[in-house]
PDB file of N, CA and C in Angstrom:
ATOM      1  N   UNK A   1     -82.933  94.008  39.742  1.00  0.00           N
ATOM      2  CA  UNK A   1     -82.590  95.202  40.488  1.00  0.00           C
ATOM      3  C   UNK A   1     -81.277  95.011  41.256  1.00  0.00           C
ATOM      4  N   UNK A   2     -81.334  93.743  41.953  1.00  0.00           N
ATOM      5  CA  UNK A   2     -80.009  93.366  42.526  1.00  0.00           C
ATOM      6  C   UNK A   2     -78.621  93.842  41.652  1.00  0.00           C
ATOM      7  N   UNK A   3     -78.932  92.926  40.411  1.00  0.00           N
ATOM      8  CA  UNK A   3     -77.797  93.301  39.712  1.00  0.00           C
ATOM      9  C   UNK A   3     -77.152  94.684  38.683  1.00  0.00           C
ATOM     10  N   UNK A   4     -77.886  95.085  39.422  1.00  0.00           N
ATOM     11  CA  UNK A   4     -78.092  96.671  38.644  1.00  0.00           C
ATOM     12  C   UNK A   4     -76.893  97.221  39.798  1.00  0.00           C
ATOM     13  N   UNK A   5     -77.600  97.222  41.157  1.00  0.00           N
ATOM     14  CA  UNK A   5     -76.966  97.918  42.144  1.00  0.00           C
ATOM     15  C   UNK A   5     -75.405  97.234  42.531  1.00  0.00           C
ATOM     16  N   UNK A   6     -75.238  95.870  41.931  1.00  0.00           N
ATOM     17  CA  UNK A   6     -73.937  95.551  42.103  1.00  0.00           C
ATOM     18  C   UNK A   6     -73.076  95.494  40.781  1.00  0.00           C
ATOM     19  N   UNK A   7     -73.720  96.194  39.666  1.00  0.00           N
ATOM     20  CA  UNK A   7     -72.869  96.734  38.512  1.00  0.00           C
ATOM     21  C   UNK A   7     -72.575  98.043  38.767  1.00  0.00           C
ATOM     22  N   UNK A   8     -73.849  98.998  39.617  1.00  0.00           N
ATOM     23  CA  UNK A   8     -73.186 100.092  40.354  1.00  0.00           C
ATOM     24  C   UNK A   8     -72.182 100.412  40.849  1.00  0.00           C
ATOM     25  N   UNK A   9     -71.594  99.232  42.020  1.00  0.00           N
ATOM     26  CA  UNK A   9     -71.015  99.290  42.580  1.00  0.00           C
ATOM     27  C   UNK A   9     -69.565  98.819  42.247  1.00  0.00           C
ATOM     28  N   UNK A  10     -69.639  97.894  41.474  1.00  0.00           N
ATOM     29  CA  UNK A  10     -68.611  97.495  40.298  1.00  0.00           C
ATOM     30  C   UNK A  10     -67.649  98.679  39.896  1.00  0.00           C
ATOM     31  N   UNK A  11     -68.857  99.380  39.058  1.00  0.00           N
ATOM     32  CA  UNK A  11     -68.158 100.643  38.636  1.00  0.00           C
ATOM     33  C   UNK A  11     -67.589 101.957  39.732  1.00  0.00           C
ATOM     34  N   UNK A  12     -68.381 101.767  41.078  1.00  0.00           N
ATOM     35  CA  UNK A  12     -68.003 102.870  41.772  1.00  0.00           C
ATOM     36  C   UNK A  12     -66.535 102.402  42.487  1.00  0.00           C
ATOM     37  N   UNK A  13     -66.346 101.261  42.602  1.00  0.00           N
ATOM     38  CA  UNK A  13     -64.823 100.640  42.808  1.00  0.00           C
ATOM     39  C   UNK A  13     -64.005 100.569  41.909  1.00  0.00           C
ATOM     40  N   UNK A  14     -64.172 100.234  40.695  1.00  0.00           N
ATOM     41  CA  UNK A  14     -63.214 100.792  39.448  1.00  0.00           C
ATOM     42  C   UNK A  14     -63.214 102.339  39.147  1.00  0.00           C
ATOM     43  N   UNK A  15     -63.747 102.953  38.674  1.00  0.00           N
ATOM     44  CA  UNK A  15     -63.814 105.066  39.296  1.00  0.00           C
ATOM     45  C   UNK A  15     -62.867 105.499  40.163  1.00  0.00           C
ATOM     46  N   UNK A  16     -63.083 104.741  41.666  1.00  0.00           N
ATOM     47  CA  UNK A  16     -62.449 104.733  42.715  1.00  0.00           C
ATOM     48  C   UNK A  16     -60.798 103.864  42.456  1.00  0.00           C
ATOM     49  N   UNK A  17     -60.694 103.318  42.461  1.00  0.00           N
ATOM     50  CA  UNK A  17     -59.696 102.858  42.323  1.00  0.00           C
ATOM     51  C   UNK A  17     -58.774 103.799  40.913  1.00  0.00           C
ATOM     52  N   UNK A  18     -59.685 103.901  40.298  1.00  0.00           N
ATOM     53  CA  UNK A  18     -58.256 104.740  39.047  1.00  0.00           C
ATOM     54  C   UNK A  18     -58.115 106.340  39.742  1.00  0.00           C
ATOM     55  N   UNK A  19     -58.900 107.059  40.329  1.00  0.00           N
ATOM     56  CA  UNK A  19     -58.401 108.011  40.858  1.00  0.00           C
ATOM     57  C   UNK A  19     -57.814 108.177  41.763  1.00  0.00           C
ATOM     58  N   UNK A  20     -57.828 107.118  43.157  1.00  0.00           N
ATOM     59  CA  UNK A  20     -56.688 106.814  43.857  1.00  0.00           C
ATOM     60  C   UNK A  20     -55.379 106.508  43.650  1.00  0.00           C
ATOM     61  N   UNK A  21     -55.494 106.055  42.474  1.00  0.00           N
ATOM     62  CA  UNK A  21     -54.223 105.417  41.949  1.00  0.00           C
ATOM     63  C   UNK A  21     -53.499 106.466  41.073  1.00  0.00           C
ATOM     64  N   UNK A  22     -54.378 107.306  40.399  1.00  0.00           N
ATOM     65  CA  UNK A  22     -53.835 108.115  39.938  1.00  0.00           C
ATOM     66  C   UNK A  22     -53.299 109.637  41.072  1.00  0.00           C
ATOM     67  N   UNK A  23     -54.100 109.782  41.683  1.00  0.00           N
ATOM     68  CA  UNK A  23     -53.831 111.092  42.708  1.00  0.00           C
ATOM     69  C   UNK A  23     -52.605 110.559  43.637  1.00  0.00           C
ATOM     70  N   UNK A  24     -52.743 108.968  44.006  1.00  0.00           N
ATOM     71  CA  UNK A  24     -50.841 108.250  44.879  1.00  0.00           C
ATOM     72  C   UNK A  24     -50.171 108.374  43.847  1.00  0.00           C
ATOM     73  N   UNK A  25     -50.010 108.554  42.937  1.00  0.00           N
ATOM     74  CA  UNK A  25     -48.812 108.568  41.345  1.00  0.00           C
ATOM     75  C   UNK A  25     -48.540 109.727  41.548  1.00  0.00           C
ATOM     76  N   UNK A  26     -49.305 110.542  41.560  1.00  0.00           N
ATOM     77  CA  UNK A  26     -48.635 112.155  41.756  1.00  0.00           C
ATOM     78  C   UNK A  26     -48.472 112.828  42.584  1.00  0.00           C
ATOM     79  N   UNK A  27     -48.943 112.707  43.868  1.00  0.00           N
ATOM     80  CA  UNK A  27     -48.576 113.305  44.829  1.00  0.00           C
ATOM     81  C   UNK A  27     -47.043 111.928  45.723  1.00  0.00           C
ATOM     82  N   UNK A  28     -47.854 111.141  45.475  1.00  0.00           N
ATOM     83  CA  UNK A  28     -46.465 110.576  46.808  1.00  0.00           C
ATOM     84  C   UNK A  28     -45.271 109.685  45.613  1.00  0.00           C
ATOM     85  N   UNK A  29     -46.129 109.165  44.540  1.00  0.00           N
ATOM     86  CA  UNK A  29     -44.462 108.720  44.185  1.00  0.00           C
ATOM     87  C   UNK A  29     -44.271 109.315  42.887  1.00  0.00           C
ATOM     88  N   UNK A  30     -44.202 110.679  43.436  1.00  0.00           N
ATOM     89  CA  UNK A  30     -43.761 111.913  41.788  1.00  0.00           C
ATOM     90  C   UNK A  30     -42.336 111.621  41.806  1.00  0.00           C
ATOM     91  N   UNK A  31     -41.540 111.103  42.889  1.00  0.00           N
ATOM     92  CA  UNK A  31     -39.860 111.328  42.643  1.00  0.00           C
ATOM     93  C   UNK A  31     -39.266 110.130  42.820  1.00  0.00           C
ATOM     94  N   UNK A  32     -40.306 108.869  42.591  1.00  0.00           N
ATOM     95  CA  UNK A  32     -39.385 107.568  42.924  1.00  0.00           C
ATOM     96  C   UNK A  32     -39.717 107.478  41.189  1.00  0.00           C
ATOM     97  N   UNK A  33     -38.540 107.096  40.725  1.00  0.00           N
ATOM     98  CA  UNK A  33     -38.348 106.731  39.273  1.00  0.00           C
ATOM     99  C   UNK A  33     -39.016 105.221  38.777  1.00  0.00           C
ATOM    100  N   UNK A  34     -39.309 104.247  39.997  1.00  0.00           N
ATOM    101  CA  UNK A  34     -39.681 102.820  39.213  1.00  0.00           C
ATOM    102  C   UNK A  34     -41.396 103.572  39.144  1.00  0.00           C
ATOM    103  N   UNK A  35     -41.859 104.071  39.983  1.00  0.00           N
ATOM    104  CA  UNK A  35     -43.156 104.364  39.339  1.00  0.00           C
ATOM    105  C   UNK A  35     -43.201 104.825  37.768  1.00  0.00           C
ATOM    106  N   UNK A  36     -42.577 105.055  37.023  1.00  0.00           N
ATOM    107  CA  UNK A  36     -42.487 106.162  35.637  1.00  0.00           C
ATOM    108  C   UNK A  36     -41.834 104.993  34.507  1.00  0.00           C
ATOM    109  N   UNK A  37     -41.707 103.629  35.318  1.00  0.00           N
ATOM    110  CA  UNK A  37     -41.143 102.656  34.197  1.00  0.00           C
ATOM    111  C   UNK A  37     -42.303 102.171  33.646  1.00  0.00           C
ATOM    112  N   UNK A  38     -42.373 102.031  32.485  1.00  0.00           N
ATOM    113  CA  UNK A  38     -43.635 101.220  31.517  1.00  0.00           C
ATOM    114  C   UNK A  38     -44.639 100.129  32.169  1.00  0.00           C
ATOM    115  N   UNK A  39     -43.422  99.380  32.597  1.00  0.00           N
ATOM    116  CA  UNK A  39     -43.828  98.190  33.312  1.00  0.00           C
ATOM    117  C   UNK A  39     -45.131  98.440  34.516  1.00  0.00           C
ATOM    118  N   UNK A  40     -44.834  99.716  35.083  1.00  0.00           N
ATOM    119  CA  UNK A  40     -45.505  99.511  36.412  1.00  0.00           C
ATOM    120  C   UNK A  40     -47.121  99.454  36.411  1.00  0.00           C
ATOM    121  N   UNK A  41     -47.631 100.107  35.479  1.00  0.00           N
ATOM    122  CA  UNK A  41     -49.358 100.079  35.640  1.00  0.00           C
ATOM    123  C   UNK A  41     -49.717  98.659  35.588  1.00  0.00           C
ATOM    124  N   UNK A  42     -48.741  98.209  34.689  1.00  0.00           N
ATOM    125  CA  UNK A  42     -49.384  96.043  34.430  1.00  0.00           C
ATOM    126  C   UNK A  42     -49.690  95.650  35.761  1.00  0.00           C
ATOM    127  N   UNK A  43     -47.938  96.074  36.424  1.00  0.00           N
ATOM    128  CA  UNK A  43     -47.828  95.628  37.840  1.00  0.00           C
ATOM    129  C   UNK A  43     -48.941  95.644  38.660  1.00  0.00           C
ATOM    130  N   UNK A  44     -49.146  97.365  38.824  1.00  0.00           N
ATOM    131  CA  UNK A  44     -49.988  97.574  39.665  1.00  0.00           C
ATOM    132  C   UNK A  44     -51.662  97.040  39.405  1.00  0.00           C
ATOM    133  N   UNK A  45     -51.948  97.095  38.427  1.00  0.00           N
ATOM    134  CA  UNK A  45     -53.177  96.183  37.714  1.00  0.00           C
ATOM    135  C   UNK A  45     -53.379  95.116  38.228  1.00  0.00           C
ATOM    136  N   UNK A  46     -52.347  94.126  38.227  1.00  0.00           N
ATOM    137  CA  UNK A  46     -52.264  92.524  37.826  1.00  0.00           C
ATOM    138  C   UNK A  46     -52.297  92.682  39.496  1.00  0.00           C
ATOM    139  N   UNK A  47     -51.845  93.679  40.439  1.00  0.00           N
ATOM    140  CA  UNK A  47     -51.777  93.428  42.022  1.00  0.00           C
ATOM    141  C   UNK A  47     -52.588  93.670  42.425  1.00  0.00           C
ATOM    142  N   UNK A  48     -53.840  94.655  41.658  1.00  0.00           N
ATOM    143  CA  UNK A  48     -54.845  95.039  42.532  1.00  0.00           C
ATOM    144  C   UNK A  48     -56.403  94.189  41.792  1.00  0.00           C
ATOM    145  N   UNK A  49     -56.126  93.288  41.178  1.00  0.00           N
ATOM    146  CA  UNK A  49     -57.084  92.518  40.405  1.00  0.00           C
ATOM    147  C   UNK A  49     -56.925  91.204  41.569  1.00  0.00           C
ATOM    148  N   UNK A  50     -55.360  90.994  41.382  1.00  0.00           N
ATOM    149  CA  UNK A  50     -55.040  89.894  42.312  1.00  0.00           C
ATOM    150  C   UNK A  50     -55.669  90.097  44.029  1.00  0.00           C
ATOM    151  N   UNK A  51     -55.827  91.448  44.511  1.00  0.00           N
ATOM    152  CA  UNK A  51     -56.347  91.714  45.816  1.00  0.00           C
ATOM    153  C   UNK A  51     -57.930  91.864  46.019  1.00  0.00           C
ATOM    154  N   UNK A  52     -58.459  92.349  44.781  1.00  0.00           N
ATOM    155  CA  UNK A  52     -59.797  92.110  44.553  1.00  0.00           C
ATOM    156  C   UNK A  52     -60.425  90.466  44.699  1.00  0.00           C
ATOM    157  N   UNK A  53     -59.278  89.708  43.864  1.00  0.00           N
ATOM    158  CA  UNK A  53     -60.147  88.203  43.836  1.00  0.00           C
ATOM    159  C   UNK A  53     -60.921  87.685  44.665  1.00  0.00           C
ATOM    160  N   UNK A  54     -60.030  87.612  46.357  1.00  0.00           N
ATOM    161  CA  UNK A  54     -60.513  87.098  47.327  1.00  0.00           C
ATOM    162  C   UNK A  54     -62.113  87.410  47.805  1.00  0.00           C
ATOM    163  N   UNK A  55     -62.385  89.432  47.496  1.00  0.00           N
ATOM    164  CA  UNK A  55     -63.804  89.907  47.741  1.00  0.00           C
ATOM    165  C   UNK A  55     -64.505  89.827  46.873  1.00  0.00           C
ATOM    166  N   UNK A  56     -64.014  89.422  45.409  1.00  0.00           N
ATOM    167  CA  UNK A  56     -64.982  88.873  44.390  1.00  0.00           C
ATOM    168  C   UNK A  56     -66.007  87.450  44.454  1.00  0.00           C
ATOM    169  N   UNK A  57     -64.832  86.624  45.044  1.00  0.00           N
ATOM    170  CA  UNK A  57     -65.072  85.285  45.366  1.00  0.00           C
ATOM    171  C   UNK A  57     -66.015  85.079  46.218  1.00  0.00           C
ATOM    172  N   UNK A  58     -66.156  86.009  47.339  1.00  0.00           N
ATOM    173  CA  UNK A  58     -67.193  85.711  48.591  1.00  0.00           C
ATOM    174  C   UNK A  58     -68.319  86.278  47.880  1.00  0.00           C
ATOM    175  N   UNK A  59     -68.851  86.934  47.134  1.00  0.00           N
ATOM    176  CA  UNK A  59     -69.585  87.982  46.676  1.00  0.00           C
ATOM    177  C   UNK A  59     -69.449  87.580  44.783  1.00  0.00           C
ATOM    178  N   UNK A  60     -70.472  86.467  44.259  1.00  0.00           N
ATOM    179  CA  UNK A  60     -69.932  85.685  43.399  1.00  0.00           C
ATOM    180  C   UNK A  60     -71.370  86.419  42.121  1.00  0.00           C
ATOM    181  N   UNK A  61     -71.725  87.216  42.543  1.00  0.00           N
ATOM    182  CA  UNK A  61     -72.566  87.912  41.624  1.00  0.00           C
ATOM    183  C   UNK A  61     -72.203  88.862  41.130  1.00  0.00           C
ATOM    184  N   UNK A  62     -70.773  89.427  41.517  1.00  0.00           N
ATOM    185  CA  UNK A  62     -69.642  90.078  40.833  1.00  0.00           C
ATOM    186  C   UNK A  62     -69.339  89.543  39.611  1.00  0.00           C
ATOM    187  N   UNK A  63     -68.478  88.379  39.835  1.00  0.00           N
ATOM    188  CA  UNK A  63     -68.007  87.852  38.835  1.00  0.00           C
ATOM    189  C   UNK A  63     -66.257  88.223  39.093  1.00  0.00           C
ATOM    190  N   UNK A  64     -66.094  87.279  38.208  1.00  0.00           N
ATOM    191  CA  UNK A  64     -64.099  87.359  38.072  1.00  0.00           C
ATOM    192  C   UNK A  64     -63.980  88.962  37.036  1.00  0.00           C
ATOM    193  N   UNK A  65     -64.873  89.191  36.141  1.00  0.00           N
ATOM    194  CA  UNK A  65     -64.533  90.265  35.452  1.00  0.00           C
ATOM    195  C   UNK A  65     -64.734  91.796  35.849  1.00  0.00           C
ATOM    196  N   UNK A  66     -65.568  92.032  37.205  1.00  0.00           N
ATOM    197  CA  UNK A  66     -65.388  93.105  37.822  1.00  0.00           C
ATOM    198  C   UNK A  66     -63.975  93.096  38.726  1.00  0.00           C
ATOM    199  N   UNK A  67     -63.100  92.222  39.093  1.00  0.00           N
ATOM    200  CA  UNK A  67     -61.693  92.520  39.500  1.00  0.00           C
ATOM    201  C   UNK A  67     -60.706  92.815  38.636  1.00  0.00           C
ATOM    202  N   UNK A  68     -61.098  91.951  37.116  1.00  0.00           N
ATOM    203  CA  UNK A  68     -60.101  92.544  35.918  1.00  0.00           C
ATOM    204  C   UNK A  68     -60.333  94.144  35.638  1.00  0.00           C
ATOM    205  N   UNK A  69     -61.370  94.321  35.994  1.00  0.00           N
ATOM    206  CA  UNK A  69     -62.057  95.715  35.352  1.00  0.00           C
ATOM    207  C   UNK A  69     -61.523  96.346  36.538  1.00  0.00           C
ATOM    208  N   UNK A  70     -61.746  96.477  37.577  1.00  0.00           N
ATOM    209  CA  UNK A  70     -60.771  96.748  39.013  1.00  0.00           C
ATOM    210  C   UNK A  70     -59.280  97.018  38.857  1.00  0.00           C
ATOM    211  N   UNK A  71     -58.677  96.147  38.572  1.00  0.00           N
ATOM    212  CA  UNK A  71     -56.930  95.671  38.273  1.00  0.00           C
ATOM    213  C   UNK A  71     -57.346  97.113  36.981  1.00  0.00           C
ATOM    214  N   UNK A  72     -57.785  96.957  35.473  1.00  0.00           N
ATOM    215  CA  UNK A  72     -57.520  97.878  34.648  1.00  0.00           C
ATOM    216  C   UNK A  72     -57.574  99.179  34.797  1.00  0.00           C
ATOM    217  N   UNK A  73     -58.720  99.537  35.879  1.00  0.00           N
ATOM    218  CA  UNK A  73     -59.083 100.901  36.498  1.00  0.00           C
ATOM    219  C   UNK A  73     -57.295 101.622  36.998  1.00  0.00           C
ATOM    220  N   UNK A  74     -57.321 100.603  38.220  1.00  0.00           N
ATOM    221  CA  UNK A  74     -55.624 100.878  39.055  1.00  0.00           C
ATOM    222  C   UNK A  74     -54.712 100.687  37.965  1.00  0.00           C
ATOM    223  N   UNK A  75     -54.301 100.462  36.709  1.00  0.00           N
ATOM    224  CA  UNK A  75     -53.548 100.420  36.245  1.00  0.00           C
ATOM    225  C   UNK A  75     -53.687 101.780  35.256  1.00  0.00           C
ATOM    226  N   UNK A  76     -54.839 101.784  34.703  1.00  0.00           N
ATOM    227  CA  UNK A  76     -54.983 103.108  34.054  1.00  0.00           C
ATOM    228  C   UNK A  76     -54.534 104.210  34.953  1.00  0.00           C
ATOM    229  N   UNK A  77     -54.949 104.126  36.401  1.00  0.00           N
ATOM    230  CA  UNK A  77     -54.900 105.487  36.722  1.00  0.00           C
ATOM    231  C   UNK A  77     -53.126 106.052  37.376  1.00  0.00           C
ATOM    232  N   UNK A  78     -52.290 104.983  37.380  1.00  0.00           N
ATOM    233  CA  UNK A  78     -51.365 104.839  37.572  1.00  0.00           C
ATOM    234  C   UNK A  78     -50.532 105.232  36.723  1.00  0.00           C
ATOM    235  N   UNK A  79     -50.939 104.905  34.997  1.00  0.00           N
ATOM    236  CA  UNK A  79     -50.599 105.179  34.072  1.00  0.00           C
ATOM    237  C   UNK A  79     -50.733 106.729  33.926  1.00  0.00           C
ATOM    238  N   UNK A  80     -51.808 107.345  33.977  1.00  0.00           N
ATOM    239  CA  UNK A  80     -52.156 108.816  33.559  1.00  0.00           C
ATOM    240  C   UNK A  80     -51.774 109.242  35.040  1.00  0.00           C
ATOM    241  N   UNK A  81     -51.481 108.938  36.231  1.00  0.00           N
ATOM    242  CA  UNK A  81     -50.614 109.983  37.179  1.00  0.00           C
ATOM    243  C   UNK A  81     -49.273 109.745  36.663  1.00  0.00           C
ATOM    244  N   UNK A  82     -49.030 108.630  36.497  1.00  0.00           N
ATOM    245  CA  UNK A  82     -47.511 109.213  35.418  1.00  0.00           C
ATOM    246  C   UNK A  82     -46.802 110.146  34.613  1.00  0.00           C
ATOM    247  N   UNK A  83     -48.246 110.000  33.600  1.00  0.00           N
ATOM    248  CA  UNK A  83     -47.762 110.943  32.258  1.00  0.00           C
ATOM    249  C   UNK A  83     -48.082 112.118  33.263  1.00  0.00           C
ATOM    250  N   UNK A  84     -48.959 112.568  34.292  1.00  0.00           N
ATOM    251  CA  UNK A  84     -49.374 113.931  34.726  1.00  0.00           C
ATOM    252  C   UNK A  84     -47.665 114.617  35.392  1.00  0.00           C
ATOM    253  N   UNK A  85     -47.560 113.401  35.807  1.00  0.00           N
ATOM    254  CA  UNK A  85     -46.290 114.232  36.870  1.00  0.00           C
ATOM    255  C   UNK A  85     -44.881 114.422  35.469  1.00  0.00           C
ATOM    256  N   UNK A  86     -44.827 113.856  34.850  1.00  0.00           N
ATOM    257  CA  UNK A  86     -44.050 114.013  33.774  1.00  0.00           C
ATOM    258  C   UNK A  86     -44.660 115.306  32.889  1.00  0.00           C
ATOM    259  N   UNK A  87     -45.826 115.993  32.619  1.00  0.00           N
ATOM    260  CA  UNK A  87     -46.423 116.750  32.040  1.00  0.00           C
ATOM    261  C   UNK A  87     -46.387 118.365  32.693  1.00  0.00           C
ATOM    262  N   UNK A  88     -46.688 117.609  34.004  1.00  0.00           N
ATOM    263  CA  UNK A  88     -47.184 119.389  34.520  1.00  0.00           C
ATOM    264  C   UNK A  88     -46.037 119.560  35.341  1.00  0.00           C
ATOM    265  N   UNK A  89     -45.772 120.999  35.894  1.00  0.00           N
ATOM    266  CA  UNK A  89     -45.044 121.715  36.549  1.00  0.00           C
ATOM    267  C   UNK A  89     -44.707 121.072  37.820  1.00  0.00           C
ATOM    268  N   UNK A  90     -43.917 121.325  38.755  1.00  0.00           N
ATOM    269  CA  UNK A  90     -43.687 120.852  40.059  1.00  0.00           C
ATOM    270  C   UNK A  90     -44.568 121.897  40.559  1.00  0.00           C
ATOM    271  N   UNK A  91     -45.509 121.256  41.835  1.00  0.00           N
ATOM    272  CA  UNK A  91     -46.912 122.107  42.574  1.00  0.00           C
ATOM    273  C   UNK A  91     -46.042 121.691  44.238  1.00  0.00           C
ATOM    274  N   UNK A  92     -45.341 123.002  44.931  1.00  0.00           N
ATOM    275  CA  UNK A  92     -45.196 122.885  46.173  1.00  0.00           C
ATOM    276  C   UNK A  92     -45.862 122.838  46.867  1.00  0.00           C
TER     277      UNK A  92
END
């Protein structure tokens, strides 16, 4: 049961994390251009996997692969607020 509720939670921090990441992509950095370079979702991935580690580590029934899955969430959603702000209209 334990590990049910902390695969729950796994997932409710990866969810969370790609829609944050995606809703800061389009609202606050729609007009800085390094957000829109290829490169950046890795970035932002590989930084927010890297910031996860430390609360993975204390909390070891996680595992190292709910922060990769973390890091991929923030990178996906970084990725698709990209293509969004490149896609849709300017919203004043």
């Amino acid at each position: 049961m334990f590990e049910l509720l902390m695969l729950a939670a796994a997932g409710v921090a990866t969810v969370g994390g790609y829609l944050k990441s995606r809703q800061f992509v389009r609202q606050r950095l729609r007009f800085v251009d390094a957000a829109h370079k290829p490169s950046t979702p890795v970035v932002a991935g590989v930084a927010a996997a890297l910031a996860a580690a430390p609360l993975v580590w204390l909390l070891p029934v996680l595992g190292a692969g709910t922060a990769v899955i973390f890091g991929a969430g923030v990178g996906l959603g970084v990725l698709h607020g990209s293509r969004d702000v490149k896609r849709l209209p300017p919203s004043f």
